[in-house]
Protein backbone atom coordinates (compact mmCIF):
# COMPACT_ATOMS: atom_id res chain seq x y z
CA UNK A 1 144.68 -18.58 129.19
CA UNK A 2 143.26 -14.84 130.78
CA UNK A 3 144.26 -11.69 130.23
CA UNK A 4 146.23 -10.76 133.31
CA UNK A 5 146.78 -7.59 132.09
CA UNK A 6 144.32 -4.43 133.36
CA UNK A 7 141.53 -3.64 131.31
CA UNK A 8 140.56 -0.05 130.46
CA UNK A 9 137.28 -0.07 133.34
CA UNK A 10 139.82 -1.45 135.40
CA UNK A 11 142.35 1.01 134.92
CA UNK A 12 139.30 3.67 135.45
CA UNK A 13 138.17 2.06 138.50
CA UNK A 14 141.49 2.19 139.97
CA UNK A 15 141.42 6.07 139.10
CA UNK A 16 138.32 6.53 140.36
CA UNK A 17 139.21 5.06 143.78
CA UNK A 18 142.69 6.57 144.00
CA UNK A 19 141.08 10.05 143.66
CA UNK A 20 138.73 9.40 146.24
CA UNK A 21 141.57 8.04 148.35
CA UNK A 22 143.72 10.87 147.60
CA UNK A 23 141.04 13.58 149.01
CA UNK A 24 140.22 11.84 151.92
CA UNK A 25 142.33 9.03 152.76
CA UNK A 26 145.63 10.81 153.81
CA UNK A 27 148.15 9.07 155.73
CA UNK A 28 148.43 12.10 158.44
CA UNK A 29 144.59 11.51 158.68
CA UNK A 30 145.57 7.72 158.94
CA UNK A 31 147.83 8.29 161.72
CA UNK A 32 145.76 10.72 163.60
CA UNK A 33 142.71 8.43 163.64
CA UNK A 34 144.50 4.72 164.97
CA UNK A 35 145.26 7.40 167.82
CA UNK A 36 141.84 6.97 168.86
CA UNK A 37 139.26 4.54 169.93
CA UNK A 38 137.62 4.84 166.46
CA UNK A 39 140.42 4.06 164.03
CA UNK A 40 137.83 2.95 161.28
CA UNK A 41 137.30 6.03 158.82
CA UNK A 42 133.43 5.57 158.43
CA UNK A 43 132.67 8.79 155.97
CA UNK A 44 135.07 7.05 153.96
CA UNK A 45 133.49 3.40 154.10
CA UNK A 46 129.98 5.16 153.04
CA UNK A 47 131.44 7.02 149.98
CA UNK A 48 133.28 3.46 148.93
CA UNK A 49 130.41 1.65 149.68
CA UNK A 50 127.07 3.68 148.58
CA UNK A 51 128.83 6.59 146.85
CA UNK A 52 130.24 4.47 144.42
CA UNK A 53 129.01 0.77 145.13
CA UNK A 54 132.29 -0.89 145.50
CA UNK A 55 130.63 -3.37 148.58
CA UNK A 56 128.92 -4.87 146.06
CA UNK A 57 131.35 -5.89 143.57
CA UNK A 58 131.43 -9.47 144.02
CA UNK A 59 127.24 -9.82 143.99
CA UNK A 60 125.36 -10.43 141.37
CA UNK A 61 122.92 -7.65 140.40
CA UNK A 62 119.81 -9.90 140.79
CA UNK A 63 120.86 -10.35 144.29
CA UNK A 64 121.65 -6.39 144.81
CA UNK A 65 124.95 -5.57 143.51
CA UNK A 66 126.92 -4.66 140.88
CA UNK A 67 127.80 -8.12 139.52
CA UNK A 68 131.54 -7.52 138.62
CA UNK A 69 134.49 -9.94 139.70
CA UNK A 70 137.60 -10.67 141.76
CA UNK A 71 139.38 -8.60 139.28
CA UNK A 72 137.82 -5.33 139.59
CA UNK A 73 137.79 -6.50 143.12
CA UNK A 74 141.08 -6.59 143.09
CA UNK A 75 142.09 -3.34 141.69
CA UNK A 76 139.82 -1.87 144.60
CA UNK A 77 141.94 -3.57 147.54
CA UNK A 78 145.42 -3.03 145.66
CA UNK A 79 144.31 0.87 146.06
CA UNK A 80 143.22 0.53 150.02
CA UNK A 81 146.53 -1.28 150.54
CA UNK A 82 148.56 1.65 148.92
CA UNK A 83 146.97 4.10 151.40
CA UNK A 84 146.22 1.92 154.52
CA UNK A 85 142.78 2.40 154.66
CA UNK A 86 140.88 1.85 157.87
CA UNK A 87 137.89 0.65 155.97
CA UNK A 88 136.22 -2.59 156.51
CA UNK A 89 136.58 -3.31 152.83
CA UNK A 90 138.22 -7.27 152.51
CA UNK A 91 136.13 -8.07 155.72
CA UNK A 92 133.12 -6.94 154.70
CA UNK A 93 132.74 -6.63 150.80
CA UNK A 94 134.86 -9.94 150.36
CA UNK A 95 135.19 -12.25 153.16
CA UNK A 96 131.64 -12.02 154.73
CA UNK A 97 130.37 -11.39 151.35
CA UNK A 98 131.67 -14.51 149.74
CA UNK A 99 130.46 -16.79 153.14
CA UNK A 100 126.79 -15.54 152.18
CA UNK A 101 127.09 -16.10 148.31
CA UNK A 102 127.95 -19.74 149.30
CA UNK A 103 124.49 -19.80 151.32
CA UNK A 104 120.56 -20.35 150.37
CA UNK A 105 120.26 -17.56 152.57
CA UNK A 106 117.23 -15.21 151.20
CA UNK A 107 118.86 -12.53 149.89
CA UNK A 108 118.31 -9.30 152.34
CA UNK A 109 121.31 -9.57 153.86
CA UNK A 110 123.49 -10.33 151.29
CA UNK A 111 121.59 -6.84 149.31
CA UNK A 112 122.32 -4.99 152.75
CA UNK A 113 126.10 -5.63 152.88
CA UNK A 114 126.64 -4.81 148.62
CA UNK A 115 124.67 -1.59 149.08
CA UNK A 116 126.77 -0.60 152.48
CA UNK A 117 123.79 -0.01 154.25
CA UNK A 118 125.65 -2.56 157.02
CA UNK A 119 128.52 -4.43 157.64
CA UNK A 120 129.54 -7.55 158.11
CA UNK A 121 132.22 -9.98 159.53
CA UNK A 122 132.58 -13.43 159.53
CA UNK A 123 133.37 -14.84 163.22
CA UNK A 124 136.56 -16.95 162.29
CA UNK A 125 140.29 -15.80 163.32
CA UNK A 126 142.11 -14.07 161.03
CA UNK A 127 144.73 -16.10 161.16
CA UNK A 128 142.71 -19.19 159.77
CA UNK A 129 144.51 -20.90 156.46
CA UNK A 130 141.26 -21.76 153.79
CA UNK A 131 142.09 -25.19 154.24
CA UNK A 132 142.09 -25.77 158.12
CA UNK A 133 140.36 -26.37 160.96
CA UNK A 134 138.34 -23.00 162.19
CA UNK A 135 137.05 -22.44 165.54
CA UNK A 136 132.99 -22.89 166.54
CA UNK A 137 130.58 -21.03 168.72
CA UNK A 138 128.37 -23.73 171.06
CA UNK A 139 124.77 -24.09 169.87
CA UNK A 140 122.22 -24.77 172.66
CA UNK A 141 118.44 -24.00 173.08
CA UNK A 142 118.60 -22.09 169.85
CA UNK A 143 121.02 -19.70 171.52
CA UNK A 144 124.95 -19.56 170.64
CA UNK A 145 127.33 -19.50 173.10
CA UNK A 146 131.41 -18.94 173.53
CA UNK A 147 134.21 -16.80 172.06
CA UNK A 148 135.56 -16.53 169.15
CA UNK A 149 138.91 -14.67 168.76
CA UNK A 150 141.04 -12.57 166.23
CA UNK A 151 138.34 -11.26 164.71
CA UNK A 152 139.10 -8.65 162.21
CA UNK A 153 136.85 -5.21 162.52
CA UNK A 154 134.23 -7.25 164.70
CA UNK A 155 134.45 -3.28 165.85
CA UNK A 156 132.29 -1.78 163.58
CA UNK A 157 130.42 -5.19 162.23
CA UNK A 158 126.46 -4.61 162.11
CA UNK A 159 126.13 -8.49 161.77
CA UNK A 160 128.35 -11.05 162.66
CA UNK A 161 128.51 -14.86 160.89
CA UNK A 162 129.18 -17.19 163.29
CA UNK A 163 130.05 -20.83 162.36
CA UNK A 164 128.27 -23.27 165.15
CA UNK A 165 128.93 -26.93 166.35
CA UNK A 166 125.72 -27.97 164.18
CA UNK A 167 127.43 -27.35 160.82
CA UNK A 168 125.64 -24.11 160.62
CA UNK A 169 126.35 -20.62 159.47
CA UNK A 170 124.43 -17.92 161.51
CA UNK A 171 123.60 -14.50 161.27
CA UNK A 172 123.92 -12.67 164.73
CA UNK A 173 122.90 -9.19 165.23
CA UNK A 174 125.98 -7.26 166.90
CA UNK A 175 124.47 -5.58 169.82
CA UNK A 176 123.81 -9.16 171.12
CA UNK A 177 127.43 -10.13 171.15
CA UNK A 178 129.99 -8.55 173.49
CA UNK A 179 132.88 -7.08 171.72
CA UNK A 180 136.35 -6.92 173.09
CA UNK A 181 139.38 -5.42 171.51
CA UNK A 182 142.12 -7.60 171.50
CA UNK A 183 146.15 -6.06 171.01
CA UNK A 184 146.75 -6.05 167.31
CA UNK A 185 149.49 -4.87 165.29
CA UNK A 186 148.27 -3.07 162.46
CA UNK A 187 145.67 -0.31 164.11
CA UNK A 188 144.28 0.24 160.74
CA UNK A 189 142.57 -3.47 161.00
CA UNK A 190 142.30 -3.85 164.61
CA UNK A 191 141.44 -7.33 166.33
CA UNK A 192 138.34 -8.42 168.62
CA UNK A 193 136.88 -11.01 170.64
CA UNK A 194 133.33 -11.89 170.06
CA UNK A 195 131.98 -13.27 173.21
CA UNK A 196 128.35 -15.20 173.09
CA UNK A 197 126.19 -15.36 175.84
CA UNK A 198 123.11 -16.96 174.48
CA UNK A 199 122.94 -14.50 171.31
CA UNK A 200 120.15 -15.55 169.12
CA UNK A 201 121.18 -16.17 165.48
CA UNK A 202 119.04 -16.71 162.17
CA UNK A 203 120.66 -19.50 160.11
CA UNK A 204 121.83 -18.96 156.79
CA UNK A 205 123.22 -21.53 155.50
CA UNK A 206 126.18 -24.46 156.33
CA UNK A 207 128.99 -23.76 157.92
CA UNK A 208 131.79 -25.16 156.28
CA UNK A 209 131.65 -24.67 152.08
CA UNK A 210 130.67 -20.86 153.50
CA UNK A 211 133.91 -20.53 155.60
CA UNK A 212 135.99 -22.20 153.01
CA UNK A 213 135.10 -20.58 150.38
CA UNK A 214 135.00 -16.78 152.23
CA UNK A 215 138.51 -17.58 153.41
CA UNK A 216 140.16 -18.71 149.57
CA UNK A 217 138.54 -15.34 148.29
CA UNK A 218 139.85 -13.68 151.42
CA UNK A 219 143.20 -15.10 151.14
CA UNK A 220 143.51 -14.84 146.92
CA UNK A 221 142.48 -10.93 147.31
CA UNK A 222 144.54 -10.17 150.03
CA UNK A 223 147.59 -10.67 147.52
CA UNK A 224 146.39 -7.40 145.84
CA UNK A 225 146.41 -5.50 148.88
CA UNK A 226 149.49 -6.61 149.65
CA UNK A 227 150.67 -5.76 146.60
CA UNK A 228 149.23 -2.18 146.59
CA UNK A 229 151.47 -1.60 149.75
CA UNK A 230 154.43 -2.63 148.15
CA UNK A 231 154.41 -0.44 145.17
CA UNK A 232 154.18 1.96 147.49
CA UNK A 233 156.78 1.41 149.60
CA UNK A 234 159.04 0.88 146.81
CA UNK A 235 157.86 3.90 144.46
CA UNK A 236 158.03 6.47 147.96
CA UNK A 237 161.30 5.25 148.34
CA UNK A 238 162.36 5.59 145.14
CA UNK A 239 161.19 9.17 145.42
CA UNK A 240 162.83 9.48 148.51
CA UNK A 241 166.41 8.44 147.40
CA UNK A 242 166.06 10.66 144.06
CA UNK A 243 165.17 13.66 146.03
CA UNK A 244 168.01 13.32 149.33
CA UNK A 245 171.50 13.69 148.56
CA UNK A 246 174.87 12.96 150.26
CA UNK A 247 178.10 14.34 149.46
CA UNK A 248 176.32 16.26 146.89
CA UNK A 249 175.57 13.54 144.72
CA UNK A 250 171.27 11.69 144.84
CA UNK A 251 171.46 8.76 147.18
CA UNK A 252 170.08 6.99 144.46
CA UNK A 253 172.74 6.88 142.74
CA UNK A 254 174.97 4.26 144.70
CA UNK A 255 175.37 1.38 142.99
CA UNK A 256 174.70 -1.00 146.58
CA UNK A 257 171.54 0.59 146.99
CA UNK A 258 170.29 0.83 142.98
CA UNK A 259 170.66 -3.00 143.36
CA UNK A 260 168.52 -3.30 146.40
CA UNK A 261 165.87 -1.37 144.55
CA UNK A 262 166.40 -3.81 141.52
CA UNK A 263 165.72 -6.54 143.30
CA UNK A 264 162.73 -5.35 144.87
CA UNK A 265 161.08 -4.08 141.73
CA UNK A 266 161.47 -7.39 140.72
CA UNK A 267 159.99 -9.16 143.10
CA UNK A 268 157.01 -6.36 143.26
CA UNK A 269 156.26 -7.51 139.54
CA UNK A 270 156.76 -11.21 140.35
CA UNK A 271 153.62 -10.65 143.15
CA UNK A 272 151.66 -8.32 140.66
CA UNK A 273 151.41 -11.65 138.28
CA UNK A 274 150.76 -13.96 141.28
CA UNK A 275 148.43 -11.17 142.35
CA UNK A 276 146.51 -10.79 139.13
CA UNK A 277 146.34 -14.47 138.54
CA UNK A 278 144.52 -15.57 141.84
CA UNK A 279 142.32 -12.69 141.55
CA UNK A 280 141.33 -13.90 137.69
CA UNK A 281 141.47 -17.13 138.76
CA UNK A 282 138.92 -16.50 141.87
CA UNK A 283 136.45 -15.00 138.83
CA UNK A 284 136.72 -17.53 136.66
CA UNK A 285 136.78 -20.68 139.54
CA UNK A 286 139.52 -22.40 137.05
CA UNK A 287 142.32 -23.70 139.34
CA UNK A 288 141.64 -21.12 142.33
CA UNK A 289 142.77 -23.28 144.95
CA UNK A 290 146.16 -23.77 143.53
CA UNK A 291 146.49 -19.85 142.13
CA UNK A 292 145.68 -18.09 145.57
CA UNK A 293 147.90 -20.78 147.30
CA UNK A 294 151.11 -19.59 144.82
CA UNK A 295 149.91 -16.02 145.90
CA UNK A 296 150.12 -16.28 149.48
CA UNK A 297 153.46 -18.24 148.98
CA UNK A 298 154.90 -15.44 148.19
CA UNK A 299 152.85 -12.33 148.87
CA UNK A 300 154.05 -11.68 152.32
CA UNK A 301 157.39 -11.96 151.89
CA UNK A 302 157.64 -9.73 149.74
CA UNK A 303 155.38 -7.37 151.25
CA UNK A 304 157.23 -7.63 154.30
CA UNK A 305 160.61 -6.83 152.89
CA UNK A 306 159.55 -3.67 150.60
CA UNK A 307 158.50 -2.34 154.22
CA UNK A 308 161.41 -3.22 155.65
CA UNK A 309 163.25 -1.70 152.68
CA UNK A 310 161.02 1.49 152.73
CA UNK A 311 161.81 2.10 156.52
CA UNK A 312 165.33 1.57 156.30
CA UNK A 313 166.55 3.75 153.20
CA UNK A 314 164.43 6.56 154.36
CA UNK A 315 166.74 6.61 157.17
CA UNK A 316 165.92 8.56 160.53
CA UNK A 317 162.51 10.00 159.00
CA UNK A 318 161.59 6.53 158.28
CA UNK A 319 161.39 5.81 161.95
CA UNK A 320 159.20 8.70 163.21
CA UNK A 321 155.53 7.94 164.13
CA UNK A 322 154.88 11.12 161.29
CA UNK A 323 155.54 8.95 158.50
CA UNK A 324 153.29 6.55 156.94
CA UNK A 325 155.68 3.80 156.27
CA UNK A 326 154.98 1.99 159.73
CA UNK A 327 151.84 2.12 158.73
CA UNK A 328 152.94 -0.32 155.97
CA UNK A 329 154.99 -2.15 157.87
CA UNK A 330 152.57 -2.91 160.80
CA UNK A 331 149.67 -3.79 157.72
CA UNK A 332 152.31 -6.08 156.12
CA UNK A 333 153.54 -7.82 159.17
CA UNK A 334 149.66 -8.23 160.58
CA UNK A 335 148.98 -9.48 156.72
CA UNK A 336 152.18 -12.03 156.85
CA UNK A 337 149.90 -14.42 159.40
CA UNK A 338 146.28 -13.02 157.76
CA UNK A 339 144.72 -16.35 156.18
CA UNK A 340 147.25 -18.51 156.87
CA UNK A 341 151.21 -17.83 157.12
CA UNK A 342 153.45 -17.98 153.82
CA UNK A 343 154.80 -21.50 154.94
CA UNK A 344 151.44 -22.38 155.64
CA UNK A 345 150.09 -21.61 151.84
CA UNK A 346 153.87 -23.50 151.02
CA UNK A 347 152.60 -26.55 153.05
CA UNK A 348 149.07 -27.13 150.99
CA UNK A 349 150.98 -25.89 147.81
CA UNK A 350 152.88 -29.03 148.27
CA UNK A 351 149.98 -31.14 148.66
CA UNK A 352 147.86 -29.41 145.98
CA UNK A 353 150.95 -30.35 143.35
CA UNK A 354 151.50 -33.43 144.73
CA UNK A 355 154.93 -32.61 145.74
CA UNK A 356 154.38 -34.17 149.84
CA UNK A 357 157.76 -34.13 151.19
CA UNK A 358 159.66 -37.40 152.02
């Protein structure tokens, strides 16, 4: 059995990042940037990703990167999700990442994205379970054609992997696909269509063991980030309900709402382990289907609710635009169908145990 527990470079990675964070990741600068067209935080990507070389975690170093695992990966993500960051990070650095390390593909690519030097995004909804059917672009002539949509920061991709009717996996430059922006609920990871109008692509590998395995990883380390948000929500409102009083006693301190907090800190632990245990899992490749299933069983949920929470016992300030917590709440809710929904991941559980229903 692993270690679940944080090692010491873990524990210093997750320092490292949280300073970095703390300096330039604030949640007014959050807020003020989703105002804009340009709600990615770029300067912040480049210091993540070539400051420190945290796109690269999950590549080996023969093949350009840093040649860490999941976990460290993990502690990474459960810091972006505590701050909202409007970095690329889980599309990039993971997702399209993990689609190329399942590929013979030659290697330059897969150095560009670890070193940040570009970014990438793999062309299949966000919405997509690891287990089910995913959409197709039409390959014709050599050219690929059609749309693809609810794809996550297709905004600011460099290259875009696009899974064709062949069975293939190919790399397509983004200034020859049309991006449109789609509505999405969480600004911090906003939504696009990719429309192909003969694009030309360079084939890197197949199709389907890349998208299946880009989408477990995806789906395992989005636990952490989910994770990250809820000890924030509950920690802030912790803080929140220490600091306010009402007939001159701490808020805190009434028993209905100590219980609430109980519960929630339980359940925040409860995802930490289910968290911990994809993410080792993921490294190690020893039962990772079933551990990031259990994960996103019960990630969102709880996510979800220590939003919810958060929001409501911070009372009226809770619902201004000012303060971050919609932040979390729009990231969780957008997160709750990201990679399949909870039920979903319950669904394939089921199957995975052997426990089909009647």
């Amino acid at each position: 059995m692993s270690d679940l527990l944080y090692s010491e470079e873990e524990e210093a990675l997750r320092a490292a990042v949280r300073d970095l964070l703390t300096d330039h990741c604030d949640a007014a600068g959050v807020i003020a940037r989703i105002e804009t067209d340009t709600p990615h935080d770029l300067s912040l990507w480049k210091s993540l990703a070539e400051g420190m070389g945290l796109a690269g975690l999950l590549v080996p170093e023969d093949r350009g990167g840093q040649g860490a695992t999941h976990r460290e990966t993990a502690v990474v993500l459960e810091e972006l999700g505590r701050a909202v960051a409007p970095v690329p990070y889980l599309t990039s650095a993971v997702v399209a990442t993990e689609a190329l390390l399942a590929c013979a593909e030659p290697g330059d690519l897969l150095a560009e994205l670890a070193s940040g030097r570009r970014i990438g995004a793999l062309a299949v909804g966000l919405h997509t379970a690891p287990r089910t059917v995913f959409a197709t672009a039409r390959l014709e002539g050599g050219a690929l054609y059609g749309e693809l949509t609810g794809i996550a920061d297709a905004a600011v991709a460099d290259v875009l992997l696009v899974p064709a009717d062949d069975g293939g996996l190919y790399a397509v430059e983004a200034g020859a696909v049309t991006v449109v922006p789609q509505t999405s609920l969480d600004l911090t990871r906003p939504l696009a269509r990719v429309v192909l109008d003969g694009a030309p692509g360079r084939r890197a590998g197949e199709a389907e063991p890349a998208v299946r395995r880009a989408l477990r990883a995806g789906a395992g380390l989005l636990a952490s980030e989910q994770l990250g948000s809820a000890e924030w929500s509950l920690k802030e409102t912790v803080r929140h309900l220490k600091d306010r009083t009402q007939f001159n006693r701490p808020v805190g301190g009434f028993q209905a709402l100590k219980h609430r907090l109980a519960q929630l800190w339980l359940e925040t632990v409860n995802l930490r382990a289910a968290a911990r245990n994809a993410a080792d899992a993921l490294s190690t490749g020893e039962d990772a289907d079933l551990a990031v299933t259990v994960a996103q069983s019960y990630a969102a949920p709880v996510a979800v609710r220590a939003a919810e929470e958060a929001l409501q016992l911070h009372g009226g300030i809770g619902m201004t635009w000012e303060h971050p917590v919609h932040l979390h709440l729009k990231r969780a809710k957008a997160d709750s169908i990201a990679f399949g929904t909870a039920g979903a991941h319950r669904e394939a559980l089921a199957e995975l145990v052997d426990l089909r229903s009647p």
